[in-house]
PDB file of N, CA and C in Angstrom:
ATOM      1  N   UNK A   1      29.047 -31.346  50.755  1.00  0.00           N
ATOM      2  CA  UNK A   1      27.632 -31.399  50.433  1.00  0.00           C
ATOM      3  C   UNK A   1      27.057 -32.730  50.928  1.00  0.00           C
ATOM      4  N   UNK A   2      25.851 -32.561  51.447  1.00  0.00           N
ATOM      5  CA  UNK A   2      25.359 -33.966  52.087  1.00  0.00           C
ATOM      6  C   UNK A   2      24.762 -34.789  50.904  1.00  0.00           C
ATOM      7  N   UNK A   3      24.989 -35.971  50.879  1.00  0.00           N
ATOM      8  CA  UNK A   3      24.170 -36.443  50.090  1.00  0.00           C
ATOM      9  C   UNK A   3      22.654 -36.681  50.019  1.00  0.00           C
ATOM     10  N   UNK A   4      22.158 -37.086  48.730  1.00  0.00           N
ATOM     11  CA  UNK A   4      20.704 -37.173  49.000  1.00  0.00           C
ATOM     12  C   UNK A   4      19.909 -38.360  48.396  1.00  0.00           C
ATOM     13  N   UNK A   5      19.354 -38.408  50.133  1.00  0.00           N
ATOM     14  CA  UNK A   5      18.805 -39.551  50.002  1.00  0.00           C
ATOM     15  C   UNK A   5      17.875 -40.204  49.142  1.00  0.00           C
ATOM     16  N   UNK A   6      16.940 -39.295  48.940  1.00  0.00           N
ATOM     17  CA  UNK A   6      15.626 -39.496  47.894  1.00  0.00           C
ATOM     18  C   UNK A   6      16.299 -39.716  46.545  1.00  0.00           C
ATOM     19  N   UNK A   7      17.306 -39.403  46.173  1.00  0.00           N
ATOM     20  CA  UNK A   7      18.484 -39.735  44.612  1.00  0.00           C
ATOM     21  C   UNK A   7      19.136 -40.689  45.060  1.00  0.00           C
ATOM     22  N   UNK A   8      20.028 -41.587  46.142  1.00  0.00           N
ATOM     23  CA  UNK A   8      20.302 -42.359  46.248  1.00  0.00           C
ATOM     24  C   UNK A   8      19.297 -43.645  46.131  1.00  0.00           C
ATOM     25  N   UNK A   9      18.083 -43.709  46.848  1.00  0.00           N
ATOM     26  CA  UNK A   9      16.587 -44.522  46.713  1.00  0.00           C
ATOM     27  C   UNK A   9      16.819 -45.159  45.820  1.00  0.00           C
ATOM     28  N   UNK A  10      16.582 -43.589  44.876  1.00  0.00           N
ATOM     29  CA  UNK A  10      15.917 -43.915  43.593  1.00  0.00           C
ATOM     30  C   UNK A  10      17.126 -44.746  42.448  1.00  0.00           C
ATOM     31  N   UNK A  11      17.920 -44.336  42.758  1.00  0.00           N
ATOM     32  CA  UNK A  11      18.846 -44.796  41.933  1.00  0.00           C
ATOM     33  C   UNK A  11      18.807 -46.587  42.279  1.00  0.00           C
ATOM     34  N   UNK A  12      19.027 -46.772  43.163  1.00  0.00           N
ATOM     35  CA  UNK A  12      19.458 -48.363  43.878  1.00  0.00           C
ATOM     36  C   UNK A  12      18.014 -48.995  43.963  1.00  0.00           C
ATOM     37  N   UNK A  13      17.050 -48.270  43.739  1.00  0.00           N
ATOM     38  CA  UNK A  13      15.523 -49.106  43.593  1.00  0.00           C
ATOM     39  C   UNK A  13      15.348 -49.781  41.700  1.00  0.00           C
ATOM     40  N   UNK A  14      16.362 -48.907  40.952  1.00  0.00           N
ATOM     41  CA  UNK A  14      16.358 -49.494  39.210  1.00  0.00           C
ATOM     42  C   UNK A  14      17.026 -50.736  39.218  1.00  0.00           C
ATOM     43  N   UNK A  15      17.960 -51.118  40.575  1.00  0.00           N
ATOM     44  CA  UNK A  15      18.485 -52.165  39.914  1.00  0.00           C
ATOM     45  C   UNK A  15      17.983 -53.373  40.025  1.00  0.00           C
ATOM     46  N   UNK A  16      18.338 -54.427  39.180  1.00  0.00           N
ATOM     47  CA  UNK A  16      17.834 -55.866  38.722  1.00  0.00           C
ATOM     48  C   UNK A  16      18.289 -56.579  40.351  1.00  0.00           C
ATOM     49  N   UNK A  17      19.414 -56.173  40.665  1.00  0.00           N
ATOM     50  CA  UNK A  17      19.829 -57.089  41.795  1.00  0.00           C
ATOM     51  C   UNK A  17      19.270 -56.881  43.393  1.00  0.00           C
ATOM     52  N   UNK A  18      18.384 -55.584  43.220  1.00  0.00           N
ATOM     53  CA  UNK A  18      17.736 -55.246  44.694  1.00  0.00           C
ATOM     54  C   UNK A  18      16.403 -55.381  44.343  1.00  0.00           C
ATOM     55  N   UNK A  19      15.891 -56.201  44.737  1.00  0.00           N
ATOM     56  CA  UNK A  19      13.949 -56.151  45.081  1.00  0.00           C
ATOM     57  C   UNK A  19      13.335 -55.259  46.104  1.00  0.00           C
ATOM     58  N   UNK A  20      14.032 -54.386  46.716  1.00  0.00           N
ATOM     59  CA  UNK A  20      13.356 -53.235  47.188  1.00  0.00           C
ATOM     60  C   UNK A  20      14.407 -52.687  48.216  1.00  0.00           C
ATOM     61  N   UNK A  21      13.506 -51.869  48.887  1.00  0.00           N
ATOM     62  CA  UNK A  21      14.560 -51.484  50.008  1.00  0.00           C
ATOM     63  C   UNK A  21      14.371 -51.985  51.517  1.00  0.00           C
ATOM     64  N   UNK A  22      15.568 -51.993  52.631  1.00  0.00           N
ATOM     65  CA  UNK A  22      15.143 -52.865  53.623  1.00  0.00           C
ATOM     66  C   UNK A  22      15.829 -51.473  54.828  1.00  0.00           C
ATOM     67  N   UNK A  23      14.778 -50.924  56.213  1.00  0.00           N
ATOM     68  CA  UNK A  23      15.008 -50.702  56.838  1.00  0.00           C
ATOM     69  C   UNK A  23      16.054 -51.175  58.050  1.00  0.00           C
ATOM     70  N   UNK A  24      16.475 -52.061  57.942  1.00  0.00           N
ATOM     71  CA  UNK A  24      17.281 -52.508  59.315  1.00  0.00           C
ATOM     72  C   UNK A  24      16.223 -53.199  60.475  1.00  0.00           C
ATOM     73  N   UNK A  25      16.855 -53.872  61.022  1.00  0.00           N
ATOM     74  CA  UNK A  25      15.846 -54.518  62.507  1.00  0.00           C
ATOM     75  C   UNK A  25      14.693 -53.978  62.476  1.00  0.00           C
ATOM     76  N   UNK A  26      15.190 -52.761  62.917  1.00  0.00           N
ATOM     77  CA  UNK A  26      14.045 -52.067  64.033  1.00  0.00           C
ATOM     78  C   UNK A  26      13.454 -50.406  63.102  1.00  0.00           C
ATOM     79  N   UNK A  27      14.249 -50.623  61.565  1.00  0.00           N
ATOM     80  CA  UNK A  27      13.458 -49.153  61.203  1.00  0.00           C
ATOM     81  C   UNK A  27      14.930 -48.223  61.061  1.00  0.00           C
ATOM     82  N   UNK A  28      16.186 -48.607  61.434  1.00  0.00           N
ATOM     83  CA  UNK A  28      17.302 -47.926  62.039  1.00  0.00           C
ATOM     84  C   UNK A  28      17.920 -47.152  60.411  1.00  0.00           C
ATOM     85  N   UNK A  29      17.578 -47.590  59.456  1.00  0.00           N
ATOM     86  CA  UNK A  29      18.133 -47.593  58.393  1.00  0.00           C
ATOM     87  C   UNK A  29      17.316 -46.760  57.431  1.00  0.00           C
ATOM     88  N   UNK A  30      16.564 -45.727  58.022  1.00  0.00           N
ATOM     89  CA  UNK A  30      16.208 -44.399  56.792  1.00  0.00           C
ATOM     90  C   UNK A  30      16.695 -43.175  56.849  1.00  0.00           C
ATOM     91  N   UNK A  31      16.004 -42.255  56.007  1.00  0.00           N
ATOM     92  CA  UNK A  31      16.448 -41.239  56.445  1.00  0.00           C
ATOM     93  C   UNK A  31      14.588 -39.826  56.869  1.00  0.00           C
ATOM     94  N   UNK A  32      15.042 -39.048  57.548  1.00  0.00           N
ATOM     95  CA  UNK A  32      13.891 -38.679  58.043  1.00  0.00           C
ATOM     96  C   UNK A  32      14.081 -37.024  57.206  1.00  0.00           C
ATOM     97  N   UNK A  33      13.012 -36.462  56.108  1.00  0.00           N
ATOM     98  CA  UNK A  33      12.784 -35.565  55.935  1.00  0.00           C
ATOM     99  C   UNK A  33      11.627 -35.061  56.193  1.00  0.00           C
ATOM    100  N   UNK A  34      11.214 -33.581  55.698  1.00  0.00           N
ATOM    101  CA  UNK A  34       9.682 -33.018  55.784  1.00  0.00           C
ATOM    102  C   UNK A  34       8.629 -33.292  55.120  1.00  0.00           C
ATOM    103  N   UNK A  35       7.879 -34.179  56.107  1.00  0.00           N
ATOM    104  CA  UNK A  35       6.462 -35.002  55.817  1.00  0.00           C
ATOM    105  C   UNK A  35       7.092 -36.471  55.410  1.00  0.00           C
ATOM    106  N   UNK A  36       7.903 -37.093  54.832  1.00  0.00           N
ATOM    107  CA  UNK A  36       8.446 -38.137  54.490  1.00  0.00           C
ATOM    108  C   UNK A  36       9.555 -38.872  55.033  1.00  0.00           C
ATOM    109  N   UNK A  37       9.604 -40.037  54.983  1.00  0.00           N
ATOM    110  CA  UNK A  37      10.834 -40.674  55.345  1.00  0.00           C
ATOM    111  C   UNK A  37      11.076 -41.745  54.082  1.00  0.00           C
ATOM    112  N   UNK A  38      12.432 -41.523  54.167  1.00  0.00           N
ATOM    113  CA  UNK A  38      13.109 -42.283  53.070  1.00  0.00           C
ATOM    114  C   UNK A  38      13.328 -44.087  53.772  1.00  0.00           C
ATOM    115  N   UNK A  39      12.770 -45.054  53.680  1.00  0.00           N
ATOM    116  CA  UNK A  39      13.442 -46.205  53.822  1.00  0.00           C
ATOM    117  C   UNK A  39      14.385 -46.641  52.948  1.00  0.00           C
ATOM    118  N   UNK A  40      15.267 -47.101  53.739  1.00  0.00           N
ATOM    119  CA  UNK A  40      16.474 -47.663  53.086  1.00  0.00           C
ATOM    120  C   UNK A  40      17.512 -47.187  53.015  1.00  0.00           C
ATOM    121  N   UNK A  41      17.843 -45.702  53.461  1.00  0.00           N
ATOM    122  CA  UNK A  41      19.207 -45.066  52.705  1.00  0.00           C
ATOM    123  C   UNK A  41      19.108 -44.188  54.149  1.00  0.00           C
ATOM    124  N   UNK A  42      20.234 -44.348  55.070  1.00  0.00           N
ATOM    125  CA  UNK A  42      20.516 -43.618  56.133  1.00  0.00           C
ATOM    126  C   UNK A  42      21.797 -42.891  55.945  1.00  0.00           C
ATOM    127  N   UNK A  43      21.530 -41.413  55.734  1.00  0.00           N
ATOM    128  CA  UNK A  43      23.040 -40.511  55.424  1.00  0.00           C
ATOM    129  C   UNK A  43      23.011 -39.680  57.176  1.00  0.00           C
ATOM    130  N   UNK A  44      24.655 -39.762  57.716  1.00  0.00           N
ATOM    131  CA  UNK A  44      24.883 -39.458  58.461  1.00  0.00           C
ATOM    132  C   UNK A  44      26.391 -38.645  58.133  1.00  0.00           C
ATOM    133  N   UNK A  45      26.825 -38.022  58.953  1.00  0.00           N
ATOM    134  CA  UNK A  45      28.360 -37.128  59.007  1.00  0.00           C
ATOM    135  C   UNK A  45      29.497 -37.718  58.348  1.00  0.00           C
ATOM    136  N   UNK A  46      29.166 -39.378  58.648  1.00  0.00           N
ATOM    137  CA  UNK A  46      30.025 -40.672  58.513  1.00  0.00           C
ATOM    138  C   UNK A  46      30.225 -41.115  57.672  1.00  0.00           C
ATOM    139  N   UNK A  47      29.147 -41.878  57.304  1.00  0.00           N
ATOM    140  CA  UNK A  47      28.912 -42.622  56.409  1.00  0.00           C
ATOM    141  C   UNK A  47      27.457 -42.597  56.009  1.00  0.00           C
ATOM    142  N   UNK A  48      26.805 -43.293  54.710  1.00  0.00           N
ATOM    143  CA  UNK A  48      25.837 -43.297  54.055  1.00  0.00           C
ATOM    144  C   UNK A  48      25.341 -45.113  54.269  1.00  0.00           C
ATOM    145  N   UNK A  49      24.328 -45.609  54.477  1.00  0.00           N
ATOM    146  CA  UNK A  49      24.399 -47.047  54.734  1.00  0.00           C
ATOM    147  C   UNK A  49      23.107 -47.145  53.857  1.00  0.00           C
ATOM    148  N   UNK A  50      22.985 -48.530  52.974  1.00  0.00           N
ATOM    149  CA  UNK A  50      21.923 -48.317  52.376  1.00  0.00           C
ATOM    150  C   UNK A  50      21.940 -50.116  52.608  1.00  0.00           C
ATOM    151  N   UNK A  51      19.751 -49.862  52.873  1.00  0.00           N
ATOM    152  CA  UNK A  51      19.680 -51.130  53.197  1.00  0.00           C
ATOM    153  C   UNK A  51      18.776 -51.747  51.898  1.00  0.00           C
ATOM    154  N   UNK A  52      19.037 -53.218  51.359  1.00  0.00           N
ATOM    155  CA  UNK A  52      18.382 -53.902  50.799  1.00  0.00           C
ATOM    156  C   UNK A  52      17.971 -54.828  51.242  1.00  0.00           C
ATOM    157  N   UNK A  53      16.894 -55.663  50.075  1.00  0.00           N
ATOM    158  CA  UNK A  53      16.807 -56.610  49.868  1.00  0.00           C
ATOM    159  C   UNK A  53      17.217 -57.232  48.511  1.00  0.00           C
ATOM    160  N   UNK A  54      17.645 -58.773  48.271  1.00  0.00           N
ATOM    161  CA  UNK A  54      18.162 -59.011  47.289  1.00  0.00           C
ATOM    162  C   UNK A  54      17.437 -59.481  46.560  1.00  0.00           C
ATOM    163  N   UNK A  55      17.692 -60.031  45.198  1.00  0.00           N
ATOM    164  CA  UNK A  55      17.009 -60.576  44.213  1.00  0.00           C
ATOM    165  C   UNK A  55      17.517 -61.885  44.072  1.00  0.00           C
ATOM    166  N   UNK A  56      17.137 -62.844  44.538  1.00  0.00           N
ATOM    167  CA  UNK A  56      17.813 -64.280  44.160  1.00  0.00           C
ATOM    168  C   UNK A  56      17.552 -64.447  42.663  1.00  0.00           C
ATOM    169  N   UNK A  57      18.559 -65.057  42.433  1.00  0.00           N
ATOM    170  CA  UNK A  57      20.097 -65.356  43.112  1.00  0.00           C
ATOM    171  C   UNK A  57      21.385 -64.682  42.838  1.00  0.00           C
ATOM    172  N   UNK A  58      20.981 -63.586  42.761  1.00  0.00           N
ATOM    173  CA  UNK A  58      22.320 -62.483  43.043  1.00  0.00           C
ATOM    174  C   UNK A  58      23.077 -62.722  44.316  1.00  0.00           C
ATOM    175  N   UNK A  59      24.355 -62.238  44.352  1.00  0.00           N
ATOM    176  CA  UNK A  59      25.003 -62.811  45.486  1.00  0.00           C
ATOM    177  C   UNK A  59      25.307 -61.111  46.060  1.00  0.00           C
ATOM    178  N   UNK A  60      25.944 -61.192  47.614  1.00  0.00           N
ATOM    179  CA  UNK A  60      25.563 -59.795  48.324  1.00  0.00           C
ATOM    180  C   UNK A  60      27.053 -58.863  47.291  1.00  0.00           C
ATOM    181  N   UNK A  61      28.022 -59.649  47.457  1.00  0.00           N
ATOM    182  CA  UNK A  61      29.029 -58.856  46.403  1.00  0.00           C
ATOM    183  C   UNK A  61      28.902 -58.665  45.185  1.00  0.00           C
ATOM    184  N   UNK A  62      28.132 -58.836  44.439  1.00  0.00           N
ATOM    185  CA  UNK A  62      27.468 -58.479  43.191  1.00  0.00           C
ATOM    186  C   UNK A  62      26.367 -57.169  43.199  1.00  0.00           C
ATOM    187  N   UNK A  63      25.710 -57.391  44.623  1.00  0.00           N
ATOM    188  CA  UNK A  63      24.607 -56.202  44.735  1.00  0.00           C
ATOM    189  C   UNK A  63      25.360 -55.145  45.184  1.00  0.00           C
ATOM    190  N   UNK A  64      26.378 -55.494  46.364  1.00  0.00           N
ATOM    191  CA  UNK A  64      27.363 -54.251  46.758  1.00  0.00           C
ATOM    192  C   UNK A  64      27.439 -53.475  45.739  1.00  0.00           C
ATOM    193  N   UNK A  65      28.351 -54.426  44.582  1.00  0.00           N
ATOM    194  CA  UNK A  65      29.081 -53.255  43.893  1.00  0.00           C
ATOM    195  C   UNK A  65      28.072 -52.598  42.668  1.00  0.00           C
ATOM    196  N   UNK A  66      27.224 -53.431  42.610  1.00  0.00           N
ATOM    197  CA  UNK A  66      26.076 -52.793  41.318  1.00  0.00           C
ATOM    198  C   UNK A  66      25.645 -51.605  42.496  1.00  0.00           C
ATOM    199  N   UNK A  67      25.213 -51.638  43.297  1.00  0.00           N
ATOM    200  CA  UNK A  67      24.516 -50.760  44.465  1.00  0.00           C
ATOM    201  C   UNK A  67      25.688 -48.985  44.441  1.00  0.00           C
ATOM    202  N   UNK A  68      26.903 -49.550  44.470  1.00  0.00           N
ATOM    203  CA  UNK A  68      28.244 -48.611  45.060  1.00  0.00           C
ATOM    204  C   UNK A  68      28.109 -47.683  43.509  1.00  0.00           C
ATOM    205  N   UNK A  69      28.138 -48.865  42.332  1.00  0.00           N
ATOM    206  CA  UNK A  69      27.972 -47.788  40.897  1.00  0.00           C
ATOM    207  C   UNK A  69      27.313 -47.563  40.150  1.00  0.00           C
ATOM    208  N   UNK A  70      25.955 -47.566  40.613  1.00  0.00           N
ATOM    209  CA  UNK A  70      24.615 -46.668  41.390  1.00  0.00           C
ATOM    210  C   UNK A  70      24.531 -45.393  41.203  1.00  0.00           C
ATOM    211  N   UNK A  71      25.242 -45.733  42.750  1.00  0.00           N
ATOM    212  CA  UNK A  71      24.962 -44.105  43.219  1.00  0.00           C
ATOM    213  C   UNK A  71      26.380 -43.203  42.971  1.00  0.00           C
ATOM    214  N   UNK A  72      27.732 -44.422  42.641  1.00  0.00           N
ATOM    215  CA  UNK A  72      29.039 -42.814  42.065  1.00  0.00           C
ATOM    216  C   UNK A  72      29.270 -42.660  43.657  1.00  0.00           C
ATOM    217  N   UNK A  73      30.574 -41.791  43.487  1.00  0.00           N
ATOM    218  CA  UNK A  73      31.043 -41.700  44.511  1.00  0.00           C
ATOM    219  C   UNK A  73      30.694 -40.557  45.782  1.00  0.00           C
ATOM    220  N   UNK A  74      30.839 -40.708  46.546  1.00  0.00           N
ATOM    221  CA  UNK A  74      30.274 -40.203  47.480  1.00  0.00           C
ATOM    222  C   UNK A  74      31.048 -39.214  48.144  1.00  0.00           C
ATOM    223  N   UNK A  75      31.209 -38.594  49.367  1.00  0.00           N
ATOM    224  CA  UNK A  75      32.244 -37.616  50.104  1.00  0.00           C
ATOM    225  C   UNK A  75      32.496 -38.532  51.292  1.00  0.00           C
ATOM    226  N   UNK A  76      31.759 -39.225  51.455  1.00  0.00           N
ATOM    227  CA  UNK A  76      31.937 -40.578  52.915  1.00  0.00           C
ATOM    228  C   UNK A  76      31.831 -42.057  52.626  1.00  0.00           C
ATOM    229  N   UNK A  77      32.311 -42.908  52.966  1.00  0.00           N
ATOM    230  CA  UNK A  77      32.044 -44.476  53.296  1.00  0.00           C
ATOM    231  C   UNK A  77      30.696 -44.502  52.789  1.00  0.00           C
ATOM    232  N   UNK A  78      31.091 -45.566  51.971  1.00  0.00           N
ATOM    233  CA  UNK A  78      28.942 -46.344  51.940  1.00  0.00           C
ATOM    234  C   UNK A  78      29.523 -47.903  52.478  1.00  0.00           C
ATOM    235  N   UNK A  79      28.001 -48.196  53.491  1.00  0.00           N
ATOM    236  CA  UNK A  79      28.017 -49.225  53.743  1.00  0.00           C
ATOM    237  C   UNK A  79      26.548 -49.874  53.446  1.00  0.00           C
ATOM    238  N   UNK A  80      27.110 -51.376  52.197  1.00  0.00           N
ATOM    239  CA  UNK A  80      25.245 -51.830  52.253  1.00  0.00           C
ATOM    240  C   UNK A  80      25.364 -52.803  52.901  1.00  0.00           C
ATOM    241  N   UNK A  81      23.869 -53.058  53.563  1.00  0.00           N
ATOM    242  CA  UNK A  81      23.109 -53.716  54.475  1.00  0.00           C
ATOM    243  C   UNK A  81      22.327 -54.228  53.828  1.00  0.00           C
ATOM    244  N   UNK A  82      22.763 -55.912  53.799  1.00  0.00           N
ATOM    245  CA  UNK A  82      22.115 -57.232  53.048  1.00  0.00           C
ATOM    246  C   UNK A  82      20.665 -57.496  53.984  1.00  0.00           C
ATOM    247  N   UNK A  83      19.154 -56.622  54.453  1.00  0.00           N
ATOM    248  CA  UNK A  83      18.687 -57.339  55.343  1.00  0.00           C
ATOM    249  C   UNK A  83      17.987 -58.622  55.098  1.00  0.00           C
ATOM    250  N   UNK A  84      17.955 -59.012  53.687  1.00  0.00           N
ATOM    251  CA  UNK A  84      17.045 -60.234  53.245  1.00  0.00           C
ATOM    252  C   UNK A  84      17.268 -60.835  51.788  1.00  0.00           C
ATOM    253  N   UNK A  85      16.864 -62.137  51.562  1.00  0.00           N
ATOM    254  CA  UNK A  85      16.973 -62.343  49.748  1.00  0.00           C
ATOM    255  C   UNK A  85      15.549 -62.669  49.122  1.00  0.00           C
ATOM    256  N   UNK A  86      14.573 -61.857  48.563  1.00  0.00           N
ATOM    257  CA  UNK A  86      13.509 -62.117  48.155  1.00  0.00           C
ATOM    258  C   UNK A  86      13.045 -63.886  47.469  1.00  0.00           C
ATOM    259  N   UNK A  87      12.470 -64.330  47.464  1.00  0.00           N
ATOM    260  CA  UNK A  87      11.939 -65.630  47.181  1.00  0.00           C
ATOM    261  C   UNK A  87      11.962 -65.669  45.943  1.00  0.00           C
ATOM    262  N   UNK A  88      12.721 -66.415  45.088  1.00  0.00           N
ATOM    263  CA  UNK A  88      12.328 -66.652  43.549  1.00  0.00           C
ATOM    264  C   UNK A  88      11.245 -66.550  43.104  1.00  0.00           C
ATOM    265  N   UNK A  89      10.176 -66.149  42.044  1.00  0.00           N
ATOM    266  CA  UNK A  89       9.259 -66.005  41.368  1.00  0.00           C
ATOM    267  C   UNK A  89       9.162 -67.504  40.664  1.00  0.00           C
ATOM    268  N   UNK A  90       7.869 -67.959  40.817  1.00  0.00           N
ATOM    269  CA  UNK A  90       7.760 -69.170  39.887  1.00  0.00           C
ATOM    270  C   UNK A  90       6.450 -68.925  38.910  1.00  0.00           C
ATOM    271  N   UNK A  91       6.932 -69.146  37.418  1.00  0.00           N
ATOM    272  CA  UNK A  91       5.736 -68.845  36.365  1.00  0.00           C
ATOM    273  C   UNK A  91       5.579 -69.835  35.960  1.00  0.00           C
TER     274      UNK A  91
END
């Protein structure tokens, strides 16, 4: 069964340690359905790659694995893609 992307999103958009989601360079990193595209979560045959951004000062192996038990296990490889670390908030 393929996974799905719009439930993966959503899941990895609740957590404290990702401030949103991050396409890759050039956009490389969604997934493309009808009328919509998912940023952030590219499912292929392979593997599943999901891109963030972080929440400083979370570190990228802390978001990995909050990110990996998330979303539960999968039928393929997940690979996340650190593309940025959001700017601290000052109040």
């Amino acid at each position: 069964m393929t996974p799905d992307a719009v439930a993966i999103a959503a899941a990895v958009a609740g957590l404290p340690e990702v401030a949103g989601p991050h396409g890759g360079r050039v956009g490389e990193i969604a997934t493309l359905l009808p009328g919509r595209r998912v940023a952030g979560v590219r499912v292929t045959d392979d593997e599943v790659t999901i891109g963030v951004v972080l929440t400083y000062p979370v570190t990228a192996a802390a978001a990995a694995t909050a990110v990996q038990a998330a979303i539960g296990p999968l039928d393929r490889p997940v690979r996340v893609f650190i593309g940025d670390i959001a700017a601290p908030t000052t109040s």
